[in-house]
N, C-alpha and C. Protein backbone atom coordinates (compact mmCIF):
# COMPACT_ATOMS: atom_id res chain seq x y z
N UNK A 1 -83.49 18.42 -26.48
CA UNK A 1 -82.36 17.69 -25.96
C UNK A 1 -81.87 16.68 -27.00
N UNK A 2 -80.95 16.64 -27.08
CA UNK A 2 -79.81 15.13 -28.34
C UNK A 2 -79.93 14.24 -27.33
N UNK A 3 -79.81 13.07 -28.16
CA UNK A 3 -79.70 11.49 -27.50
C UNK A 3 -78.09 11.52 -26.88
N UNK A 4 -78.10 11.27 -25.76
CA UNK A 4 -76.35 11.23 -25.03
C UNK A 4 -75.76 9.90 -25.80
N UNK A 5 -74.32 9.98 -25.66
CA UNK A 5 -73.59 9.09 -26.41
C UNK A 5 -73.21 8.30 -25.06
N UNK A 6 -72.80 7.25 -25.28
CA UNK A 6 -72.16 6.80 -24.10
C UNK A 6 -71.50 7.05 -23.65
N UNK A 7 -70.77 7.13 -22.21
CA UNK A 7 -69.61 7.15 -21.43
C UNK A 7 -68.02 6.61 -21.99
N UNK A 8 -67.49 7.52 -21.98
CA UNK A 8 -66.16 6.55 -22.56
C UNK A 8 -65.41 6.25 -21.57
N UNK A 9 -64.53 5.72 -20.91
CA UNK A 9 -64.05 4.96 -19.81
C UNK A 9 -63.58 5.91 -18.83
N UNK A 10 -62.80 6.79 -19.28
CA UNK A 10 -62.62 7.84 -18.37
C UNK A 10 -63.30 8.31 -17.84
N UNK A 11 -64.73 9.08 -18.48
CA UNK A 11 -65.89 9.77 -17.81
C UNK A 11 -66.22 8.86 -16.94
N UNK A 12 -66.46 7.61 -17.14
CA UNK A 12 -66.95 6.26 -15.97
C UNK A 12 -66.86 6.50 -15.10
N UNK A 13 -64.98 6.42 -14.89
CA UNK A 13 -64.61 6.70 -13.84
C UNK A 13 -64.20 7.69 -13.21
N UNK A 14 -65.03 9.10 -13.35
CA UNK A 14 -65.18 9.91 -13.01
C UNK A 14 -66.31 10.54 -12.40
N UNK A 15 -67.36 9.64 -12.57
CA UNK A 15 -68.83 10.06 -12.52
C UNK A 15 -69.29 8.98 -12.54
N UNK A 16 -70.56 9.29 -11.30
CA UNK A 16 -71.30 8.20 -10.86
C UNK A 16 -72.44 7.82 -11.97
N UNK A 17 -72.53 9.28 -12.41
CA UNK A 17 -73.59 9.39 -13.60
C UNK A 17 -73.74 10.79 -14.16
N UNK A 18 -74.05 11.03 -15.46
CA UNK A 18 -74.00 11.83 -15.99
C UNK A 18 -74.93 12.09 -16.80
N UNK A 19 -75.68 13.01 -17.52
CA UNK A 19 -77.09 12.23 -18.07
C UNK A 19 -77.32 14.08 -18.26
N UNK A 20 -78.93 13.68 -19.41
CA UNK A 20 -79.04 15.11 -20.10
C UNK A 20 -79.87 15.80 -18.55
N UNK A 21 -79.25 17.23 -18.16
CA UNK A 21 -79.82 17.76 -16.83
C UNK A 21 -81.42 17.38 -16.83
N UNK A 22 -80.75 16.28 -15.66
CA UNK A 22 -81.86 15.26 -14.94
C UNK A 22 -81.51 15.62 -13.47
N UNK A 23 -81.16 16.56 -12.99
CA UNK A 23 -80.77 16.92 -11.17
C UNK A 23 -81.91 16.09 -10.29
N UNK A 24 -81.43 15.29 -9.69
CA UNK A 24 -82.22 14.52 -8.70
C UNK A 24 -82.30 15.88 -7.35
N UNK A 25 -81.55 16.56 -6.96
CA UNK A 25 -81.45 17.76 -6.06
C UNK A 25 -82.98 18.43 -6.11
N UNK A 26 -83.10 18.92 -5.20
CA UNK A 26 -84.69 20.08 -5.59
C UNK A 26 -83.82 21.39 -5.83
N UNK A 27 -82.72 21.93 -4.94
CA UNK A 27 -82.42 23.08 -6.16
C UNK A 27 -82.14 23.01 -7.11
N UNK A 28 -81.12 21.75 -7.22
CA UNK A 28 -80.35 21.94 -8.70
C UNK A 28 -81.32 21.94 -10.06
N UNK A 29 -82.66 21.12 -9.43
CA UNK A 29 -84.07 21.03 -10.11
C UNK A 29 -84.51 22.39 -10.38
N UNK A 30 -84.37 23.19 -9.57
CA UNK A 30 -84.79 24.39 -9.23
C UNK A 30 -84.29 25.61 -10.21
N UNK A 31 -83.48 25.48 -10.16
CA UNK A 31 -82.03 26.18 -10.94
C UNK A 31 -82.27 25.89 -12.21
N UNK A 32 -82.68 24.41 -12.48
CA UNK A 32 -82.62 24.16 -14.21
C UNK A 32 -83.95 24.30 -14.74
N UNK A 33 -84.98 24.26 -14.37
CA UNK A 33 -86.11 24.89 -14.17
C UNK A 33 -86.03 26.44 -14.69
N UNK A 34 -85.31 27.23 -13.92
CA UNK A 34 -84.98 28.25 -14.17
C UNK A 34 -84.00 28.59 -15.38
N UNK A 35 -83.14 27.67 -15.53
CA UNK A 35 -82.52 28.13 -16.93
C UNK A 35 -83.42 27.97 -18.13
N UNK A 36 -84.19 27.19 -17.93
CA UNK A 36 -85.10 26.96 -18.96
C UNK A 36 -85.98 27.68 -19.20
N UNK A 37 -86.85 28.51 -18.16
CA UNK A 37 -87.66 29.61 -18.24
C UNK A 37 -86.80 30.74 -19.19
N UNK A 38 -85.81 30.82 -18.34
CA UNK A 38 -84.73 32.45 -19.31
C UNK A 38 -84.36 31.97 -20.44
N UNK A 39 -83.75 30.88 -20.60
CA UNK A 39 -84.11 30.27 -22.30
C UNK A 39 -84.53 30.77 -23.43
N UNK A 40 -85.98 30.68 -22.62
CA UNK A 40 -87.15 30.84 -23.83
C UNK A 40 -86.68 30.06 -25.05
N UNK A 41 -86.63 30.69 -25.91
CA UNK A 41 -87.01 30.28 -27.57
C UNK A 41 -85.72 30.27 -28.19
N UNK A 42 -84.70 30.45 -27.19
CA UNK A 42 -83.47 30.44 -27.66
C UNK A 42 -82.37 28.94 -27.38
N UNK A 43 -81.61 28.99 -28.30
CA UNK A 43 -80.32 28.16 -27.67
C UNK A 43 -80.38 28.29 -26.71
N UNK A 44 -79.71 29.47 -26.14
CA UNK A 44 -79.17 29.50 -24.89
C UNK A 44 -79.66 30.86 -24.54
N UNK A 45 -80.27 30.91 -23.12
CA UNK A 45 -80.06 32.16 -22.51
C UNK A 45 -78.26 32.81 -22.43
N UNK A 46 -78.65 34.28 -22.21
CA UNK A 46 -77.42 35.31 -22.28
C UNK A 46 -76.90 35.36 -20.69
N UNK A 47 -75.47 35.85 -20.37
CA UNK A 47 -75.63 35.92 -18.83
C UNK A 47 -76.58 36.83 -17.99
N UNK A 48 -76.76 38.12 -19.05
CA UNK A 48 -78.02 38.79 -18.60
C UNK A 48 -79.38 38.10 -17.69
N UNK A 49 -79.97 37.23 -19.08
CA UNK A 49 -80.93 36.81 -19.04
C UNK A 49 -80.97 36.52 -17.42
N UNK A 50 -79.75 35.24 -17.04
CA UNK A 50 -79.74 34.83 -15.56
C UNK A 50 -79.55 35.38 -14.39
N UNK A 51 -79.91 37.08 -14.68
CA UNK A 51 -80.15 37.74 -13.38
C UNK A 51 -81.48 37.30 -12.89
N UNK A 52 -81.31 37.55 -11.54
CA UNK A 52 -82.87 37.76 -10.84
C UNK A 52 -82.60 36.00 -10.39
N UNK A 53 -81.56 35.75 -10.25
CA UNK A 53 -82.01 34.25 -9.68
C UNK A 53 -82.69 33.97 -8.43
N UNK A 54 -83.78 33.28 -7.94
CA UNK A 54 -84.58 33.53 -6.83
C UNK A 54 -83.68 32.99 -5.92
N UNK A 55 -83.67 33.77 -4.27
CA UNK A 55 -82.78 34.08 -3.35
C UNK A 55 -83.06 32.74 -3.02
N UNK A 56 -83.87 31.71 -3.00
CA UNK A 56 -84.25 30.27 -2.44
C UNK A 56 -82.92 29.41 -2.60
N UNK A 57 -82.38 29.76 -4.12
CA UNK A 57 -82.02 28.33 -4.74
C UNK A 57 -80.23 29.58 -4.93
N UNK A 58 -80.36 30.68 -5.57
CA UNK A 58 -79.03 31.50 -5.64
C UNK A 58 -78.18 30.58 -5.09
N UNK A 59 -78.35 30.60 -3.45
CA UNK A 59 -76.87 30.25 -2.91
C UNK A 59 -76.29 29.02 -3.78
N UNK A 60 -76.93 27.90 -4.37
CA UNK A 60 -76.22 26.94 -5.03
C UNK A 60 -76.25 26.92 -6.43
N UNK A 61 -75.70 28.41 -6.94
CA UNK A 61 -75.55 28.60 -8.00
C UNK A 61 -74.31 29.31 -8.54
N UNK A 62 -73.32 29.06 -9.68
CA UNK A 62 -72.15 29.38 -9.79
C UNK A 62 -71.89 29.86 -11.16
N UNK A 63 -71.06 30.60 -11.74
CA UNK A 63 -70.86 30.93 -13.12
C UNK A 63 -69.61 30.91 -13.18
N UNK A 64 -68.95 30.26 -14.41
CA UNK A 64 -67.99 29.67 -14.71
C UNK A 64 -67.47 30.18 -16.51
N UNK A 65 -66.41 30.40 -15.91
CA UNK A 65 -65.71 31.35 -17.47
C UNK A 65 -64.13 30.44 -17.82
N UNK A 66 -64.40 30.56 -19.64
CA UNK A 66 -63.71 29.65 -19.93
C UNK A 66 -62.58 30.91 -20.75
N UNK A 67 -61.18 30.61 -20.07
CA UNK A 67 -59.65 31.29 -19.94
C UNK A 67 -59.48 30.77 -21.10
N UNK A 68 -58.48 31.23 -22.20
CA UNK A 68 -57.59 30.60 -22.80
C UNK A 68 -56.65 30.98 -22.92
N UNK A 69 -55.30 31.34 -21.95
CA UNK A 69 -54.55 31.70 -22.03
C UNK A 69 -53.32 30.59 -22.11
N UNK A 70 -53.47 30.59 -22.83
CA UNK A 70 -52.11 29.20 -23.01
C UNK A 70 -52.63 27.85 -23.36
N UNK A 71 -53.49 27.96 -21.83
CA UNK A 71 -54.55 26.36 -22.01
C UNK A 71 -56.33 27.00 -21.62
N UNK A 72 -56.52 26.20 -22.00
CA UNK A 72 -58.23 25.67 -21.57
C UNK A 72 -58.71 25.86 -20.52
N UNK A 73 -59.28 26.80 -19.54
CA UNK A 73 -59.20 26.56 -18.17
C UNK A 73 -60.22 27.02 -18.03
N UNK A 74 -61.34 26.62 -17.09
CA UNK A 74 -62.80 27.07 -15.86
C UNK A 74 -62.13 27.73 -14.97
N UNK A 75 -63.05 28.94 -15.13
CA UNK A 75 -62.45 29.72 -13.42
C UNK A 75 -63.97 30.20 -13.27
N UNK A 76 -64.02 29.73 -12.15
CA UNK A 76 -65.62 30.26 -10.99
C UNK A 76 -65.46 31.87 -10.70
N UNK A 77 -65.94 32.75 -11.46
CA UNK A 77 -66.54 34.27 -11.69
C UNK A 77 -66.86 34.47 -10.23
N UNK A 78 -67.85 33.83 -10.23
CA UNK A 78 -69.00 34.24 -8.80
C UNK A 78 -69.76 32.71 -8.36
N UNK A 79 -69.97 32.81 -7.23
CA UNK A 79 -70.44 31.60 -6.57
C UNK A 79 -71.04 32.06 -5.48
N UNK A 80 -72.30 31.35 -5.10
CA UNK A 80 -73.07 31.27 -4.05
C UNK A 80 -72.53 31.07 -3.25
N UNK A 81 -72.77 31.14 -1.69
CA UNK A 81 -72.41 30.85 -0.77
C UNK A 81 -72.28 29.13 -0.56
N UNK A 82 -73.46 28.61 -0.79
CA UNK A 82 -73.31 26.53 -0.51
C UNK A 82 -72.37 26.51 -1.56
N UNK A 83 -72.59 26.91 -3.00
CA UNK A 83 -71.81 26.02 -3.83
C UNK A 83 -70.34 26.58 -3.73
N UNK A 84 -69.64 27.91 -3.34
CA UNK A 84 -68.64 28.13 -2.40
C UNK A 84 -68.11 27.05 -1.72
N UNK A 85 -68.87 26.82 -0.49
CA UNK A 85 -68.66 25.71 0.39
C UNK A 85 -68.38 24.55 -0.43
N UNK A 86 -68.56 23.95 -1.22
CA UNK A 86 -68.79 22.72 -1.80
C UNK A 86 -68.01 22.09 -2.25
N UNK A 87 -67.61 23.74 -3.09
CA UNK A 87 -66.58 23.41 -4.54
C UNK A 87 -65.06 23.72 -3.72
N UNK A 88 -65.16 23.84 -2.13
CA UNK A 88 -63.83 24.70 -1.34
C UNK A 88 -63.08 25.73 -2.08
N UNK A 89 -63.91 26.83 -2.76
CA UNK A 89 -63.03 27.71 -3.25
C UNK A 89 -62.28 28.68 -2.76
N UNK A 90 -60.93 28.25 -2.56
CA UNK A 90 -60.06 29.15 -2.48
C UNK A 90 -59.41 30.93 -3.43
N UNK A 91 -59.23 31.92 -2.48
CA UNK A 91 -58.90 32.83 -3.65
C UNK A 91 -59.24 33.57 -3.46
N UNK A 92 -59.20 35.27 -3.65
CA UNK A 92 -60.32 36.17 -4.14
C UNK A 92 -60.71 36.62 -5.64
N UNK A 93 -60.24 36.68 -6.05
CA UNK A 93 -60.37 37.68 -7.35
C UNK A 93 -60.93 36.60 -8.26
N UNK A 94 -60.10 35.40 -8.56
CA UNK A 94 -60.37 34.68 -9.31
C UNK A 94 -60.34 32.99 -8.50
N UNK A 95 -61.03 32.85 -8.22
CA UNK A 95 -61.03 31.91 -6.89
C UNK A 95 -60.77 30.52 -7.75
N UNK A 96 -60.09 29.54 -7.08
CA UNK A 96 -59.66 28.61 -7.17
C UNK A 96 -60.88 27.22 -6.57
N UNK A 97 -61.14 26.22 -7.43
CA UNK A 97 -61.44 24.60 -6.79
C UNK A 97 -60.50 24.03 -5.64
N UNK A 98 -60.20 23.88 -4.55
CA UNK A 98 -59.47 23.45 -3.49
C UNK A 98 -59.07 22.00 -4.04
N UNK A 99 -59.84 21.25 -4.10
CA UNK A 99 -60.04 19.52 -4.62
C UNK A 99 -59.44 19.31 -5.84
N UNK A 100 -58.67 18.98 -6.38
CA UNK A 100 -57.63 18.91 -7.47
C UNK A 100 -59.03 18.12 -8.38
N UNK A 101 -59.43 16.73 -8.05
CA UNK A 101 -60.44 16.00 -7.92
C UNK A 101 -62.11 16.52 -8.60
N UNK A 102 -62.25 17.40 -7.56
CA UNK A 102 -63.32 17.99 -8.50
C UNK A 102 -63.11 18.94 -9.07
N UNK A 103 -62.21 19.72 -9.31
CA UNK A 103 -61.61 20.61 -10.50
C UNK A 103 -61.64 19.77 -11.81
N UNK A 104 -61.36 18.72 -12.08
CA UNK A 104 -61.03 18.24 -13.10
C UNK A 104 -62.27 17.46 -13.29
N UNK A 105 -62.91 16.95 -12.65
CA UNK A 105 -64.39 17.10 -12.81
C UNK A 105 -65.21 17.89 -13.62
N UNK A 106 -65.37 19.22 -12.79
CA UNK A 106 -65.49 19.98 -13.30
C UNK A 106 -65.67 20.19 -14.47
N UNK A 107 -64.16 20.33 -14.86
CA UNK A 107 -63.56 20.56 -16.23
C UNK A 107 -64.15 19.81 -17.00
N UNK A 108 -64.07 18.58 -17.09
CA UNK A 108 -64.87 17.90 -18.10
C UNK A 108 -66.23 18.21 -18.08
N UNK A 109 -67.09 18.33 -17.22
CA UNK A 109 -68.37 18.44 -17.42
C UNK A 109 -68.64 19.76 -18.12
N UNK A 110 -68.11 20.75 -17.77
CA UNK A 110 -67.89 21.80 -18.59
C UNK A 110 -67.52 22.12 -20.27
N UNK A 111 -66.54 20.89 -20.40
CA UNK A 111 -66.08 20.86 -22.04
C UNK A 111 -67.35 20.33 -22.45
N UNK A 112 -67.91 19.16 -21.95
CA UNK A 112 -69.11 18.47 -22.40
C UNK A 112 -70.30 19.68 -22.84
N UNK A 113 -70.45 20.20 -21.77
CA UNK A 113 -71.94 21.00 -21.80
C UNK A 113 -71.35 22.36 -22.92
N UNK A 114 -70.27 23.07 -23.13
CA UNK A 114 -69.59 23.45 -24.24
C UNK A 114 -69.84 23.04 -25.55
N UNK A 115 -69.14 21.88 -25.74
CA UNK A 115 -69.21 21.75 -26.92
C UNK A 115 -70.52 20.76 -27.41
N UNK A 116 -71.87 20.12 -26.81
CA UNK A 116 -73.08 20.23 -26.88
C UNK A 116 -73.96 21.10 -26.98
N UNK A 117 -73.41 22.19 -26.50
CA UNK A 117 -74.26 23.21 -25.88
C UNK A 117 -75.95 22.60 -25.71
N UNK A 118 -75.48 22.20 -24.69
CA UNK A 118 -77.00 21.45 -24.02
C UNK A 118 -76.28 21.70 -22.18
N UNK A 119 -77.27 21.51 -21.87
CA UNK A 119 -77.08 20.89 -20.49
C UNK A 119 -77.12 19.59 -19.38
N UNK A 120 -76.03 19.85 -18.79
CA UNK A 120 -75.99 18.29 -18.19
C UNK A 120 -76.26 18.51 -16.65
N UNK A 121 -76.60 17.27 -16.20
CA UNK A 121 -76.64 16.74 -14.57
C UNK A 121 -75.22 15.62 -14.79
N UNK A 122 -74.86 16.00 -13.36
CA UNK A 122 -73.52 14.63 -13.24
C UNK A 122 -73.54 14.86 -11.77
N UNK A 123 -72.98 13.48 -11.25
CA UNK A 123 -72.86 13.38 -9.55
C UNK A 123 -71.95 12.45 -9.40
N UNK A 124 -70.77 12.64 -8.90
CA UNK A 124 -69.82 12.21 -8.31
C UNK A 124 -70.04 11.96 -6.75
N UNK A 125 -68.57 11.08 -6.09
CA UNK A 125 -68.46 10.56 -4.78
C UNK A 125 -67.16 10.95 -4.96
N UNK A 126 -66.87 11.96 -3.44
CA UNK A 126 -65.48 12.54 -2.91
C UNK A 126 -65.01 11.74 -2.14
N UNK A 127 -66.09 10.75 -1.61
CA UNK A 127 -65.03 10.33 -0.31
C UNK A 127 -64.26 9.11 -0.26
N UNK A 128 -63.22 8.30 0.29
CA UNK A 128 -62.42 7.24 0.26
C UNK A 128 -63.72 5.94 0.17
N UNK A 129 -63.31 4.93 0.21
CA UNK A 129 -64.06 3.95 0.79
C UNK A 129 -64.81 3.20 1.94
N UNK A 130 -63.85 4.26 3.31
CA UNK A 130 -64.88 4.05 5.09
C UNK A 130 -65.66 5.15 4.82
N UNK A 131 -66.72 4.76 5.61
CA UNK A 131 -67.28 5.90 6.08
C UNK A 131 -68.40 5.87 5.41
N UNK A 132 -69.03 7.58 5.69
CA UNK A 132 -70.56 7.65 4.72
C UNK A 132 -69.96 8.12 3.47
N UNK A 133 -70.85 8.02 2.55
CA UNK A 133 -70.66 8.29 1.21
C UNK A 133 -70.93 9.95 1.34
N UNK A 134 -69.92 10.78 0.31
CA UNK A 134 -70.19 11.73 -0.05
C UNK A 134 -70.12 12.26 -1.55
N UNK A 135 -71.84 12.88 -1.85
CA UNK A 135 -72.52 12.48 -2.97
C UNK A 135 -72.18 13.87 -3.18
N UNK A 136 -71.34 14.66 -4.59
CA UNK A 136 -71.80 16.23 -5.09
C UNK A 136 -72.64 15.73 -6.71
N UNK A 137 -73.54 16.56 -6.80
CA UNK A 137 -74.13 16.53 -7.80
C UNK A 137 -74.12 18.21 -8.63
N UNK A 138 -73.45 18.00 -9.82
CA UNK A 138 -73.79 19.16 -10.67
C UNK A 138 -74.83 19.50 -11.65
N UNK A 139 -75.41 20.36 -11.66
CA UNK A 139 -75.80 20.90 -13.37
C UNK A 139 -75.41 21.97 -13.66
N UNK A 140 -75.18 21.58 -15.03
CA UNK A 140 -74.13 22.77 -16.13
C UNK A 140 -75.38 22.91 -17.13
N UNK A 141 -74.88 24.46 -17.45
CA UNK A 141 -75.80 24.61 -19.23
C UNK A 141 -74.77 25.93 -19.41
N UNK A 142 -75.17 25.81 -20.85
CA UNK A 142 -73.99 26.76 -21.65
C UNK A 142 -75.20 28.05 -21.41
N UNK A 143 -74.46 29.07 -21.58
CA UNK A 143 -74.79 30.12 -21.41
C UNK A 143 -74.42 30.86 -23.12
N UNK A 144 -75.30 31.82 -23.89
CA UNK A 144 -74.78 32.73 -25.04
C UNK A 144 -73.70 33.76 -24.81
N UNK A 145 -73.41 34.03 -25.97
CA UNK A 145 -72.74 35.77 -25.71
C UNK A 145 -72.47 35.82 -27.02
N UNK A 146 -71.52 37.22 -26.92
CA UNK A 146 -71.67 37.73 -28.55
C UNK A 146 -70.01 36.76 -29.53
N UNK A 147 -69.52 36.11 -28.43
CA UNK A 147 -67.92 35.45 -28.83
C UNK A 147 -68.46 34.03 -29.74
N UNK A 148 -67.89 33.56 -30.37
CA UNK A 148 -67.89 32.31 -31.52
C UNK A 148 -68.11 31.17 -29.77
N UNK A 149 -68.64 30.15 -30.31
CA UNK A 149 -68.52 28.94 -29.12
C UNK A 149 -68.67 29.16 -27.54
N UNK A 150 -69.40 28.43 -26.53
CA UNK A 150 -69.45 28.59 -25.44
C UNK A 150 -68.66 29.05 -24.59
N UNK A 151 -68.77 30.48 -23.70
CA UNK A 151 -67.15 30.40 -22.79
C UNK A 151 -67.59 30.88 -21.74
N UNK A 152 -69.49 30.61 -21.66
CA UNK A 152 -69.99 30.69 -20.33
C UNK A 152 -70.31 29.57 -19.36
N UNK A 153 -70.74 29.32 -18.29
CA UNK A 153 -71.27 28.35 -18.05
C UNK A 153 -72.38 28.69 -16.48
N UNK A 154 -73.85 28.48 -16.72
CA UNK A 154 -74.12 28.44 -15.71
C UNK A 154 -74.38 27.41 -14.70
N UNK A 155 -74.08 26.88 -13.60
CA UNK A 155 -74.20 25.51 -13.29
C UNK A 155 -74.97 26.07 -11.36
N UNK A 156 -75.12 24.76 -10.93
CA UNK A 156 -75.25 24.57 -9.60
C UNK A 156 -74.69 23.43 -8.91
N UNK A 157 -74.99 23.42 -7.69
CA UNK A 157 -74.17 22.51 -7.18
C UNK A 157 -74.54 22.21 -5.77
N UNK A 158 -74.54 20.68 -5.55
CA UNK A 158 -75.27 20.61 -4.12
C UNK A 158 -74.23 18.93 -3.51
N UNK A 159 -74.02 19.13 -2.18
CA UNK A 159 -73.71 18.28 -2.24
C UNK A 159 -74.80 17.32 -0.75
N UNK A 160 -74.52 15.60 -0.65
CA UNK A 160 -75.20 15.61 0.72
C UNK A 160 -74.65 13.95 1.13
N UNK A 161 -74.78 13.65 2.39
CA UNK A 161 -73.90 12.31 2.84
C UNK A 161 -74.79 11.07 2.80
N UNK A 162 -74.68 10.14 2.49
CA UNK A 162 -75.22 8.94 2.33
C UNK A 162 -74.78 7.59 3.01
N UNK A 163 -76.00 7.07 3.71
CA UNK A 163 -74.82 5.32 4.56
C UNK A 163 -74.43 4.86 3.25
N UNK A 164 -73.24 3.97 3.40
CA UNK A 164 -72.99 2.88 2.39
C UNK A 164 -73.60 2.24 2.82
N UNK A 165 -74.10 1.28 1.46
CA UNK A 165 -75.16 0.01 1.69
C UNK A 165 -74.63 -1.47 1.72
């Protein structure tokens, strides 16, 4: 793992925290655990490698492909059923982030874990200021292939409600 650089103001305020994949979650723990096993001795595991994900933790797991058609863009391949739910993806073929909000989220955490090619944990808050807190937490890691630079991404995703204190 590289020493993280600091937050630059934007990420701040975008993220509650962000940090080298540290998932406080037990799947997302679970999941990165697992990227690390398929790993092995490499940079990066291949998308291959991340078959066989165990049916426990699958549902909150997502793969994410980087477009360049014009612009820069994440589009969610395939998604678990929770992280489905999570991320509100709209769509079939090429399914859409519902949340303008965490799309762009997203997005950054994605350029990050890209152009590091390392992997990150980050956890954001969706909800207004009443109410309970609602906590999503990601982890991203770059994925190989045979193309120049990252344009995989395997991540997870969990989200869960919290009192304000």
């Amino acid at each position: 793992m590289s020493t993280l650089d600091s937050l630059t103001e934007p990420l701040v305020r975008l993220f509650l925290r962000i940090d080298a994949a540290s998932p406080t979650d037990p799947a997302l723990r679970a999941l990165s655990d697992f990227w690390v096993l398929k790993r092995g001795g490499k940079i990066t595991p291949s998308v291959a490698d991340m078959s066989g994900t165990p049916p426990d933790i699958s549902p909150f797991a997502f793969l994410a492909r980087l477009t360049t058609n014009g612009t820069r863009h994440w589009t969610v391949s395939t998604a678990g059923h929770a992280a489905a739910a999570t991320l509100q993806l709209t769509g079939g073929q090429a399914p859409e982030v519902a949340d303008k909000k965490i799309a762009v989220r997203l997005r950054r955490l994605f350029d990050i874990v890209a152009e590091k090619v390392e992997p990150y944990s980050a956890m954001f808050e969706t909800d207004g200021q009443t109410g309970p807190r609602q906590l999503i937490e990601v982890f991203a890691a770059p994925l190989g292939n045979s193309e120049k630079g990252i344009h995989m991404i395997f991540a997870a995703v969990n989200s869960r409600i919290e009192a304000r204190q």
